[in-house]
C-alpha atoms as a PDB file:
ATOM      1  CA  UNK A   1      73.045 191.597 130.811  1.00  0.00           C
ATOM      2  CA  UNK A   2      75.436 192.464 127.748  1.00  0.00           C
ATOM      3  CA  UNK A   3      74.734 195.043 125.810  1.00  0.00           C
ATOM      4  CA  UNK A   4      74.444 193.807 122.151  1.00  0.00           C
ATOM      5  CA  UNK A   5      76.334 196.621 119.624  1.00  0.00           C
ATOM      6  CA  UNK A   6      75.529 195.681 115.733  1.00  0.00           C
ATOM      7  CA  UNK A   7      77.444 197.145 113.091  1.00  0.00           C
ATOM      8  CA  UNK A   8      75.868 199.065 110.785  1.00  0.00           C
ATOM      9  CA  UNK A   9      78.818 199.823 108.816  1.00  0.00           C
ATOM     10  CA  UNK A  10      78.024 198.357 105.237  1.00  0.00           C
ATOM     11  CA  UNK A  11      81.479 197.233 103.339  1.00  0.00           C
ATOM     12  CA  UNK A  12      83.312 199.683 100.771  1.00  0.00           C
ATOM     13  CA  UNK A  13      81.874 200.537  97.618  1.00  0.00           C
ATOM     14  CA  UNK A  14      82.909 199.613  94.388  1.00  0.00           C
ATOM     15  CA  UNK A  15      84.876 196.048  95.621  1.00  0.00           C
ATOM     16  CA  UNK A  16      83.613 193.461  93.731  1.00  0.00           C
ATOM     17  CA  UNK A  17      85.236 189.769  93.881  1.00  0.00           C
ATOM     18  CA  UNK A  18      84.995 187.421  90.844  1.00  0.00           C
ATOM     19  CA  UNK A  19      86.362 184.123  89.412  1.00  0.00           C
ATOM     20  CA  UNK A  20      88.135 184.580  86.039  1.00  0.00           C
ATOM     21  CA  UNK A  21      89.682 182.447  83.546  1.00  0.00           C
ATOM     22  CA  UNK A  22      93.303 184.442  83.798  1.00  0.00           C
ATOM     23  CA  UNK A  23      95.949 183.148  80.639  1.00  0.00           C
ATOM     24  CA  UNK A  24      99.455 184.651  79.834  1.00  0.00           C
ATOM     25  CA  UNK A  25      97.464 187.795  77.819  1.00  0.00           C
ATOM     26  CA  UNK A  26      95.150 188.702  80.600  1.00  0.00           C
ATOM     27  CA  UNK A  27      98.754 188.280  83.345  1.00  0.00           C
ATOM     28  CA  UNK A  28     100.354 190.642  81.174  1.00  0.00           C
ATOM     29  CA  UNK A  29      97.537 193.410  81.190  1.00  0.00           C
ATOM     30  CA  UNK A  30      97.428 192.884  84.898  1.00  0.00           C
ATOM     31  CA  UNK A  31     101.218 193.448  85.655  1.00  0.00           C
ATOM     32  CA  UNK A  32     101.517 196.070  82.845  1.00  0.00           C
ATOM     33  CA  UNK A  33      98.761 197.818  84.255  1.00  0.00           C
ATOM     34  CA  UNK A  34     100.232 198.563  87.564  1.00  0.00           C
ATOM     35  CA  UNK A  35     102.221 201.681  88.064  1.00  0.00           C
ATOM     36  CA  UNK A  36     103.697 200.740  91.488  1.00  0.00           C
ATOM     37  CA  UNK A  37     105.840 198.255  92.555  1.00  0.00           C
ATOM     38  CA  UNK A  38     105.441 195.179  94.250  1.00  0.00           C
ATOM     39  CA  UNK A  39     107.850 193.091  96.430  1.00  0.00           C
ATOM     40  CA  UNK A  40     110.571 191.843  95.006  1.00  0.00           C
ATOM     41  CA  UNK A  41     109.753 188.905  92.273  1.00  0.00           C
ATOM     42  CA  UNK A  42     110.893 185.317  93.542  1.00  0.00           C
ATOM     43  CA  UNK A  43     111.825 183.420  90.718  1.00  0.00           C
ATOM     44  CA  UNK A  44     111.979 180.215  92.392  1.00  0.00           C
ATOM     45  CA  UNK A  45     108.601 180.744  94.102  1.00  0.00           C
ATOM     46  CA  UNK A  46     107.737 181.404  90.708  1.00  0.00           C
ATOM     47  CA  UNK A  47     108.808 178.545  88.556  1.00  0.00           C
ATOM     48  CA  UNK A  48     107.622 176.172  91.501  1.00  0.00           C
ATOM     49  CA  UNK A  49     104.204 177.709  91.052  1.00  0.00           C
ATOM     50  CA  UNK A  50     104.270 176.922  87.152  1.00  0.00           C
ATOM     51  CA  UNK A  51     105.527 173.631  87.808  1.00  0.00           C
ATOM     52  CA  UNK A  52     102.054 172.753  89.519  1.00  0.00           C
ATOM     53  CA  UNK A  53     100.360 174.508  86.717  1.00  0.00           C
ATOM     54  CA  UNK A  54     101.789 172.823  84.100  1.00  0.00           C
ATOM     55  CA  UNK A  55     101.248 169.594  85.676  1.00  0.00           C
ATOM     56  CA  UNK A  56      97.804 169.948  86.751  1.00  0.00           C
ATOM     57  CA  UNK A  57      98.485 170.309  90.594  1.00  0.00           C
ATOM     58  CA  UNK A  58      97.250 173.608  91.025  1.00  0.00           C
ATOM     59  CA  UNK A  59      94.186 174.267  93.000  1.00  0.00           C
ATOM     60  CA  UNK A  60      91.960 177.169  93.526  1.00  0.00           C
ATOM     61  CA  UNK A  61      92.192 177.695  96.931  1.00  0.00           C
ATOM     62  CA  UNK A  62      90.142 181.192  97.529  1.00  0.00           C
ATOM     63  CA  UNK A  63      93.029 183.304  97.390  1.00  0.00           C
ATOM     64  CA  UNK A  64      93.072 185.942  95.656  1.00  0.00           C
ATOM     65  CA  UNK A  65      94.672 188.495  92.817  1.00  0.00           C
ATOM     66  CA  UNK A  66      93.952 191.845  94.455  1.00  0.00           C
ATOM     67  CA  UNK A  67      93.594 195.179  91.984  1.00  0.00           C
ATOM     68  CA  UNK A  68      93.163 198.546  93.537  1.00  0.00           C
ATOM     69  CA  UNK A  69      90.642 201.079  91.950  1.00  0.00           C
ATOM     70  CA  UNK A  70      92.965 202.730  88.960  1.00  0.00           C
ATOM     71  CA  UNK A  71      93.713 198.871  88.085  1.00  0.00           C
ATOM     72  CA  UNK A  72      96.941 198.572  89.616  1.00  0.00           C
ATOM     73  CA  UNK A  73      97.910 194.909  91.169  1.00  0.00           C
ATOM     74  CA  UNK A  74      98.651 194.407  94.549  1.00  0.00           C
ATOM     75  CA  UNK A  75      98.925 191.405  95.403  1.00  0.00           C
ATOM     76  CA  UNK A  76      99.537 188.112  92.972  1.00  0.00           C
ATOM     77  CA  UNK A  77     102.588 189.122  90.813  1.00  0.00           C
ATOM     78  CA  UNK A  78     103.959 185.665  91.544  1.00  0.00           C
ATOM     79  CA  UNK A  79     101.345 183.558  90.442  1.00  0.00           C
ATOM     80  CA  UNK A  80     100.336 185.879  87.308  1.00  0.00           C
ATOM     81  CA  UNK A  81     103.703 185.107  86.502  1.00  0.00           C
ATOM     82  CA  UNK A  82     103.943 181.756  86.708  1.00  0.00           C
ATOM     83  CA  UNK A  83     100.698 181.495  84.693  1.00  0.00           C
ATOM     84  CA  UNK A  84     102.730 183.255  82.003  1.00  0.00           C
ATOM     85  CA  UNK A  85     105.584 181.252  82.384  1.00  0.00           C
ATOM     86  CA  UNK A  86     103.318 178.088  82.396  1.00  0.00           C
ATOM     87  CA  UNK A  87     102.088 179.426  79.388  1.00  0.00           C
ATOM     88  CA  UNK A  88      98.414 178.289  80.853  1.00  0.00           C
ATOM     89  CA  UNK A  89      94.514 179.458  81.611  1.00  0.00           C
ATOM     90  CA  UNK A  90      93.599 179.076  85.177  1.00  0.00           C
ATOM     91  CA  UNK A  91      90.311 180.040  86.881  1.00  0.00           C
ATOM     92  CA  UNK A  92      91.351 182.949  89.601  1.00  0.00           C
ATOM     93  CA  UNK A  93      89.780 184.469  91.803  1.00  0.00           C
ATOM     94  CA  UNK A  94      90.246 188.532  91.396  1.00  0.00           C
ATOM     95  CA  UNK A  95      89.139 191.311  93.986  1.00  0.00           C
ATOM     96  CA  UNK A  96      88.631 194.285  91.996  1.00  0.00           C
ATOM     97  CA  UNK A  97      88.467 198.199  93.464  1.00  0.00           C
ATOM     98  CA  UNK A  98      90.659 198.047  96.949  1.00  0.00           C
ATOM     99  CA  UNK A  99      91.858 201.128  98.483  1.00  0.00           C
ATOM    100  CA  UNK A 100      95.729 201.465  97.700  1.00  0.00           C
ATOM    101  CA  UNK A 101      96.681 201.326 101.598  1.00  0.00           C
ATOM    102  CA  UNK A 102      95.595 197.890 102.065  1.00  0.00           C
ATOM    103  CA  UNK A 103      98.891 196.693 100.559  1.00  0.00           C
ATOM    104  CA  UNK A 104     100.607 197.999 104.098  1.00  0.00           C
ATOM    105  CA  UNK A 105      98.576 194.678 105.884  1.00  0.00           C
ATOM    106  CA  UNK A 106      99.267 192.016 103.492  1.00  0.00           C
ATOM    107  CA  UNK A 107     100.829 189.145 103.993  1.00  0.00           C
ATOM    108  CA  UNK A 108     101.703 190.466 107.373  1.00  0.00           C
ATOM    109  CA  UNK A 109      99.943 187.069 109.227  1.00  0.00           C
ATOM    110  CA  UNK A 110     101.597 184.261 109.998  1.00  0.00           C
ATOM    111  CA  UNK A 111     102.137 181.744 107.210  1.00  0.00           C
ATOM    112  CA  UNK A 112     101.355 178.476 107.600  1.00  0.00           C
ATOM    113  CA  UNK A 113     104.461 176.121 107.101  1.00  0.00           C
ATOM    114  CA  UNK A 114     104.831 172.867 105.422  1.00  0.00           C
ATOM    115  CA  UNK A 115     104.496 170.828 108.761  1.00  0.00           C
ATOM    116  CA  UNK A 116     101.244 173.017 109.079  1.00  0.00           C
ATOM    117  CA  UNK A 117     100.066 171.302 106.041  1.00  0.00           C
ATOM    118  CA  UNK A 118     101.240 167.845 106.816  1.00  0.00           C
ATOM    119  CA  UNK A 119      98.876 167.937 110.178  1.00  0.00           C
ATOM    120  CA  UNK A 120      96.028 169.486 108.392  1.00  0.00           C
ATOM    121  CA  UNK A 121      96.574 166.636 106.120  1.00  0.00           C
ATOM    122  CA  UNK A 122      95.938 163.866 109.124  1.00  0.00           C
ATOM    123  CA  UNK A 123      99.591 163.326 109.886  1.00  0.00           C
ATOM    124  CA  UNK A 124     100.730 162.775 112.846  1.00  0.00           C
ATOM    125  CA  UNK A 125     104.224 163.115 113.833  1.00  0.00           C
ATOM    126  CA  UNK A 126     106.377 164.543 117.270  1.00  0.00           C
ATOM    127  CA  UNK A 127     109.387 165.721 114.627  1.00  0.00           C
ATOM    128  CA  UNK A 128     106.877 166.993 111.560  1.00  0.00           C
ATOM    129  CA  UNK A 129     109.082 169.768 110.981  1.00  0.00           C
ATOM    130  CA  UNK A 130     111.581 167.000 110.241  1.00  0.00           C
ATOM    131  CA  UNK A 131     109.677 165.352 108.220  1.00  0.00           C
ATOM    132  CA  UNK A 132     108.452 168.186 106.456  1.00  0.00           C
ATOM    133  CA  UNK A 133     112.348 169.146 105.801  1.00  0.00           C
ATOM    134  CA  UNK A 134     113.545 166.039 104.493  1.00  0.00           C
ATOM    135  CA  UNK A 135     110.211 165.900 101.937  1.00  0.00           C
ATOM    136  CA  UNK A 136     111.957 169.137 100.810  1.00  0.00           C
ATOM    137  CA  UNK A 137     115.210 167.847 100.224  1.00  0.00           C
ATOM    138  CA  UNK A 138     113.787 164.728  98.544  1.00  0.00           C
ATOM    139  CA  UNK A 139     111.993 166.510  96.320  1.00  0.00           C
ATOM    140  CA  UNK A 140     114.198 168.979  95.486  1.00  0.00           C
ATOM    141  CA  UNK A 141     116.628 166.987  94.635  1.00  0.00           C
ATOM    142  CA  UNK A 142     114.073 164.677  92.228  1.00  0.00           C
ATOM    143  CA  UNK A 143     113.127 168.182  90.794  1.00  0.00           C
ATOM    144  CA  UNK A 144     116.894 169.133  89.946  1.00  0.00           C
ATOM    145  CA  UNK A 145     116.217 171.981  92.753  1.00  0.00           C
ATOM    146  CA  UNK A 146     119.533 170.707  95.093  1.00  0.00           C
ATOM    147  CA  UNK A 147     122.315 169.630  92.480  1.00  0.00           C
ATOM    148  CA  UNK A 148     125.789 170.578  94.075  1.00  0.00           C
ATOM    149  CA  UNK A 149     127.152 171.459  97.576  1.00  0.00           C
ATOM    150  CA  UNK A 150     124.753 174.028  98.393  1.00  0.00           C
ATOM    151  CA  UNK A 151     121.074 174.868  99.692  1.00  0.00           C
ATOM    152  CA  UNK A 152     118.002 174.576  97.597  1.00  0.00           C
ATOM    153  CA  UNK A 153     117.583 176.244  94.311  1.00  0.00           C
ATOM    154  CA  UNK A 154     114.130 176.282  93.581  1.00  0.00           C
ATOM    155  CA  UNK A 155     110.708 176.633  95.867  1.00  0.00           C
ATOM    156  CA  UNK A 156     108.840 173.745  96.946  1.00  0.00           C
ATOM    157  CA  UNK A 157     105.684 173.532  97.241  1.00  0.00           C
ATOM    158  CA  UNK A 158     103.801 172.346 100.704  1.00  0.00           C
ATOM    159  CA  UNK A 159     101.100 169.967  98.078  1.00  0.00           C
ATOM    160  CA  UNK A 160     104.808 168.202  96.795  1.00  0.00           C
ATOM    161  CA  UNK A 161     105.834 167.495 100.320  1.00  0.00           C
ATOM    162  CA  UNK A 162     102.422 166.210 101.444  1.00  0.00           C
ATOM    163  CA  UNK A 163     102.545 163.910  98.256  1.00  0.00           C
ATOM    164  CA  UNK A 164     106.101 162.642  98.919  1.00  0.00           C
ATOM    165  CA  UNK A 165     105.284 161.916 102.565  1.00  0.00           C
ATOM    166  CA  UNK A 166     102.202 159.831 101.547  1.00  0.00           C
ATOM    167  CA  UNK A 167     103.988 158.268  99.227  1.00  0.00           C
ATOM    168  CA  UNK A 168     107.404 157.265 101.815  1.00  0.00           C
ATOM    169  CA  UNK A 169     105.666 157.062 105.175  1.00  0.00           C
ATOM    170  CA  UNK A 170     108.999 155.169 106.101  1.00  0.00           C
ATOM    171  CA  UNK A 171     110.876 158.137 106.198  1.00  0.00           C
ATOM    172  CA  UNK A 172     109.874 158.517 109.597  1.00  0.00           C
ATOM    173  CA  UNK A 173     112.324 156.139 110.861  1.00  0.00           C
ATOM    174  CA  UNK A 174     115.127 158.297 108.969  1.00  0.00           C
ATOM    175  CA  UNK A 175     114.011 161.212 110.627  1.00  0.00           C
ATOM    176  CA  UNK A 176     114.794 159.380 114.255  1.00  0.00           C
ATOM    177  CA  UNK A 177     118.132 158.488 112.887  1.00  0.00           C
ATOM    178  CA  UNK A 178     119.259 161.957 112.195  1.00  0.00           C
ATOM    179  CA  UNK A 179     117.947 163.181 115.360  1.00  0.00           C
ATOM    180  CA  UNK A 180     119.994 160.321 116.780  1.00  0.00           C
ATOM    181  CA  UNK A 181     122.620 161.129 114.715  1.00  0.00           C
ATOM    182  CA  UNK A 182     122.362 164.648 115.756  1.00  0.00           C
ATOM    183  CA  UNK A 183     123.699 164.127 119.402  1.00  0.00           C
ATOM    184  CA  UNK A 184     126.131 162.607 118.266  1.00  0.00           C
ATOM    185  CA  UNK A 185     127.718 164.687 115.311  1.00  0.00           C
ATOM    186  CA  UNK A 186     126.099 167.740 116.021  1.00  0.00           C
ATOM    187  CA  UNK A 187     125.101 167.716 112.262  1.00  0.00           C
ATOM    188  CA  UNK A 188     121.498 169.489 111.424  1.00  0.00           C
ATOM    189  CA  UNK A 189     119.226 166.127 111.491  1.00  0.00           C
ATOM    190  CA  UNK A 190     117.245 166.588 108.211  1.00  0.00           C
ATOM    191  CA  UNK A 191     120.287 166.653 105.509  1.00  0.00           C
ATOM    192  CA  UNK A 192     121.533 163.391 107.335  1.00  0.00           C
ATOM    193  CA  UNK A 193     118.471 161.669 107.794  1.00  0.00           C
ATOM    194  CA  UNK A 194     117.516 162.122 103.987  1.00  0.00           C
ATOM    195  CA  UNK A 195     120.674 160.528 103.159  1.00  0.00           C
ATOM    196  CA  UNK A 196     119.975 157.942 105.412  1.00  0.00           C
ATOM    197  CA  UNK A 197     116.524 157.469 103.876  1.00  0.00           C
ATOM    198  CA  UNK A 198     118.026 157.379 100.124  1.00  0.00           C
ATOM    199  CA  UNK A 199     120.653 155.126 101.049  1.00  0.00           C
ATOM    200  CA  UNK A 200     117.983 152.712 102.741  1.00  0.00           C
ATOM    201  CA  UNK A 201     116.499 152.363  99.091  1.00  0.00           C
ATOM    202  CA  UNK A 202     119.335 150.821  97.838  1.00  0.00           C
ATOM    203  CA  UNK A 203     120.323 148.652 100.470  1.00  0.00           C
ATOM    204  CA  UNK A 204     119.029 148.531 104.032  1.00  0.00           C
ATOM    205  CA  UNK A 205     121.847 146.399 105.660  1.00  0.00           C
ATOM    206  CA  UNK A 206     124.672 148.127 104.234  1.00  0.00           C
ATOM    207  CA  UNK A 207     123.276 151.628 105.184  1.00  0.00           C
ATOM    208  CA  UNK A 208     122.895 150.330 108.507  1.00  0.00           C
ATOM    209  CA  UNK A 209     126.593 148.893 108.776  1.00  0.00           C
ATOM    210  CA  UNK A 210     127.557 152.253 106.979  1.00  0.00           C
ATOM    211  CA  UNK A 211     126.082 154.774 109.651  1.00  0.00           C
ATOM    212  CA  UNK A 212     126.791 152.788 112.510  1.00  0.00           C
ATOM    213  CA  UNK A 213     130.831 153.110 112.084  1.00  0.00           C
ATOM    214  CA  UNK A 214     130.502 156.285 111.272  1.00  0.00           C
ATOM    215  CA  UNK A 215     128.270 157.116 114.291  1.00  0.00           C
ATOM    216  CA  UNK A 216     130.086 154.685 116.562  1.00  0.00           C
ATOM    217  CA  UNK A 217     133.655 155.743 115.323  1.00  0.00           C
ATOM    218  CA  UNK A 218     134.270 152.020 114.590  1.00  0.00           C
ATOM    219  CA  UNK A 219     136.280 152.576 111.029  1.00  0.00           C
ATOM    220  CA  UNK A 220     139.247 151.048 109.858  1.00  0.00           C
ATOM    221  CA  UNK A 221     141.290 153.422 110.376  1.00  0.00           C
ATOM    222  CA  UNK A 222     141.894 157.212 108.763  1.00  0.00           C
ATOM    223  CA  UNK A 223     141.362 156.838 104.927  1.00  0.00           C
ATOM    224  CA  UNK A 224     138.217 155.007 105.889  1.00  0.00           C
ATOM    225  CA  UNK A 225     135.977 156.696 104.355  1.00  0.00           C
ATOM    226  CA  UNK A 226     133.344 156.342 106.972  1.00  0.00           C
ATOM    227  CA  UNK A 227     136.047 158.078 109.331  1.00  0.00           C
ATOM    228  CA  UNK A 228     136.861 160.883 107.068  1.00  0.00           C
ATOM    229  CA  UNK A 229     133.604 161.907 106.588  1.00  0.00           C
ATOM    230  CA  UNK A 230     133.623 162.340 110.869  1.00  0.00           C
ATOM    231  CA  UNK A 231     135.971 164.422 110.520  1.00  0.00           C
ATOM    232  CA  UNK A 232     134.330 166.224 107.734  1.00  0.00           C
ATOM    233  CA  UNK A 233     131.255 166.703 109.931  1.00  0.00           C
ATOM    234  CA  UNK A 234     133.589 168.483 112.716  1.00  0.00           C
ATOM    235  CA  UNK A 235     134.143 171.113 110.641  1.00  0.00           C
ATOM    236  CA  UNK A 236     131.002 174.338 111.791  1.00  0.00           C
ATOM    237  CA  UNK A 237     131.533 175.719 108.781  1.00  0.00           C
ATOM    238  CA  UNK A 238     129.662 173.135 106.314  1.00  0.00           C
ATOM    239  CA  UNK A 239     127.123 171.664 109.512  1.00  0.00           C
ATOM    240  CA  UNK A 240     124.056 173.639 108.561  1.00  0.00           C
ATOM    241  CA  UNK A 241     124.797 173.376 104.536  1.00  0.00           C
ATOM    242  CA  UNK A 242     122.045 170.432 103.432  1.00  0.00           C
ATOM    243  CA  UNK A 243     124.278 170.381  99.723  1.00  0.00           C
ATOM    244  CA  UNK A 244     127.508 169.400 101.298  1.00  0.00           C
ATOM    245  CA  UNK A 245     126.469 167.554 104.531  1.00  0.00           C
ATOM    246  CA  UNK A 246     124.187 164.794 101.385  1.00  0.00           C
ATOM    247  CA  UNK A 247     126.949 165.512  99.029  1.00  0.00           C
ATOM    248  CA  UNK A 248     129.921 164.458 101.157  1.00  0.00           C
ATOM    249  CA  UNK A 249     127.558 161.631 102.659  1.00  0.00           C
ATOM    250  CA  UNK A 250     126.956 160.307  99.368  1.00  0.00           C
ATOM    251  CA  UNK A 251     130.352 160.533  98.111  1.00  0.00           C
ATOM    252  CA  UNK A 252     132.117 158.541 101.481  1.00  0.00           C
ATOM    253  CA  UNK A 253     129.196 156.079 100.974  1.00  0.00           C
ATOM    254  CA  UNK A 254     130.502 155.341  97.569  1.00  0.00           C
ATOM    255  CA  UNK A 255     134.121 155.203  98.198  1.00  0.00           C
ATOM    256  CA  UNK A 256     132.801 152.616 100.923  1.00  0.00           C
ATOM    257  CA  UNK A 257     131.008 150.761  98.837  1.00  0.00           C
ATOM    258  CA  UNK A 258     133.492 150.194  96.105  1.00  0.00           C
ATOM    259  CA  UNK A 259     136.455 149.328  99.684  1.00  0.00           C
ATOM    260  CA  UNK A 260     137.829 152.732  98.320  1.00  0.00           C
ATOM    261  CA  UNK A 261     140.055 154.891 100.769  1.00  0.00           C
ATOM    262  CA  UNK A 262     140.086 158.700 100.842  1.00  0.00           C
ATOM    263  CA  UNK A 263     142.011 161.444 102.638  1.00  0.00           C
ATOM    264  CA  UNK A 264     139.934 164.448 102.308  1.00  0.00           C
ATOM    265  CA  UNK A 265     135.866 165.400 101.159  1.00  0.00           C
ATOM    266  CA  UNK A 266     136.606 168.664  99.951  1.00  0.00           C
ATOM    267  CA  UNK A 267     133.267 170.574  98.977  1.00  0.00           C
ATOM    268  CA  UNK A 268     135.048 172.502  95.864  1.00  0.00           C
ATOM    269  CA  UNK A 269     136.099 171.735  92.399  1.00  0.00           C
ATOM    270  CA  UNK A 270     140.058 173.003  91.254  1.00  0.00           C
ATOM    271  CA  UNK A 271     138.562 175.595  90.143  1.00  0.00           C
ATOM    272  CA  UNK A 272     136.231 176.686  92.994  1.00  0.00           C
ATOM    273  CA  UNK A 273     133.282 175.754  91.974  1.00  0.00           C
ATOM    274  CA  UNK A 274     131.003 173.651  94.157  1.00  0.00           C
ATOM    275  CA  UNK A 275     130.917 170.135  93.806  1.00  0.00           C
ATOM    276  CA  UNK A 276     127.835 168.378  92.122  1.00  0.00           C
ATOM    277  CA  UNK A 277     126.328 165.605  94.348  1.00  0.00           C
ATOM    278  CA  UNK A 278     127.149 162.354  93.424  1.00  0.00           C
ATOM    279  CA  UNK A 279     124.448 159.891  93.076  1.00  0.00           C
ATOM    280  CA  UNK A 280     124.975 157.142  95.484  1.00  0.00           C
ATOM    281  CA  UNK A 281     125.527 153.334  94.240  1.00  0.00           C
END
């Protein structure tokens, strides 16, 4: 028989956890108040976090603003400032009177990732990761997050993918695309098949037609535009960049469109300066 040990350990002292109505005046005191310093602040994390404030998409989700016992924060210098920034009053939840060291162990877990949240969400996918990606390129580039040739400017939030993915279920057949597409240009699969998926909006045939000579090598010749981009794609240097693999995608599209031929898909202005993406036609 197992011995049965009980704990008679009772927890700390003087930790007391309570839900507050925090605004921009009660942040302040809470950041001021703390005489070490965090982690680096995020800005992006932080402006995507007021984003959902402003708009009512923030939930109270048990985590927590942690204060030691002189006062000082830490842990929730992102989202105090984001409520500042939001310029709004939120209910939080605030743990009062930790011991200092506890700041060694937090955030030390594994996070869960967006295609985490997608299955706890009741999706079901083999490629969520994918999927998960392309909802952040989608949305980031609704958001103004993913403007020129370049990688995402601004955080996204895992509720903005799980509402884009309810709301486009058929991106899943974009996602087999650029995995398709994958083997054969050995371009990362989510840039392409989010490209694939906007250009499906506007017209399903012609994306089709598009993609196929560009996949099959079946152009018309070198300043097609559908055989410059190819070429484009050969080069390692831009095949992991998601603003130039859409950008250039985009812009070969509409030089397509329009029977337009092209020599090059450069990924700089004359001056240097990355190119902004184009918005296809």
């Amino acid at each position: 028989m197992t011995d049965v040990v009980e704990r008679t350990d009772a927890p700390p002292l003087g930790i007391t956890a309570q839900l507050e109505m925090i605004g921009p005046l009660e942040a302040m005191g809470m950041l001021s108040a703390s005489e070490v310093e965090n982690r680096n602040l995020r800005r992006r994390v932080v402006s995507g976090y007021a984003d959902e404030m402003r708009s009512g998409k923030w939930l109270v989700t048990g985590e927590t603003i942690k204060i030691d016992r002189e006062g000082g924060l830490i842990d929730g210098q992102h989202r105090l400032n984001a409520i500042i920034e939001a310029g709004v009053t939120l209910p939080v939840l605030v743990v009062r009177g930790l011991d200092r060291s506890v700041i060694r162990v937090i955030d030390t877990a594994i996070r869960r990732s967006a295609a985490d949240s997608l299955r706890f969400a009741g999706f079901t996918h083999p490629n969520m990761e994918a999927i998960a990606s392309v909802a952040r390129l989608a949305v980031a580039r609704n958001s103004g997050g993913l403007n020129t040739y370049g990688k995402v400017q601004t955080a996204i939030s895992h509720l903005a993918i799980i509402e884009w993915v309810t709301e486009n279920p058929d991106v899943t057949e974009s996602v087999k695309f650029g995995y398709a597409a994958y083997k054969k240009l050995g371009i990362v699969p989510s840039p392409l098949a989010y490209a694939h998926w906007r250009l499906s909006k506007i017209d399903d045939v012609e994306t089709a037609s598009f993609f196929e000579g560009l996949t099959m090598l079946a152009t018309d010749g070198a300043t097609d535009p559908r055989y410059v981009l190819f070429r484009a794609f050969a080069n390692e240097a831009h095949r992991t960049n998601p603003g130039v693999i859409i950008g250039r995608t985009f812009t070969a599209w509409n030089a397509w469109r329009d029977r337009q031929t092209i020599k090059t898909l450069p990924v700089v202005d004359a001056n240097g300066a990355a190119l902004k993406i184009p918005e296809p036609i």
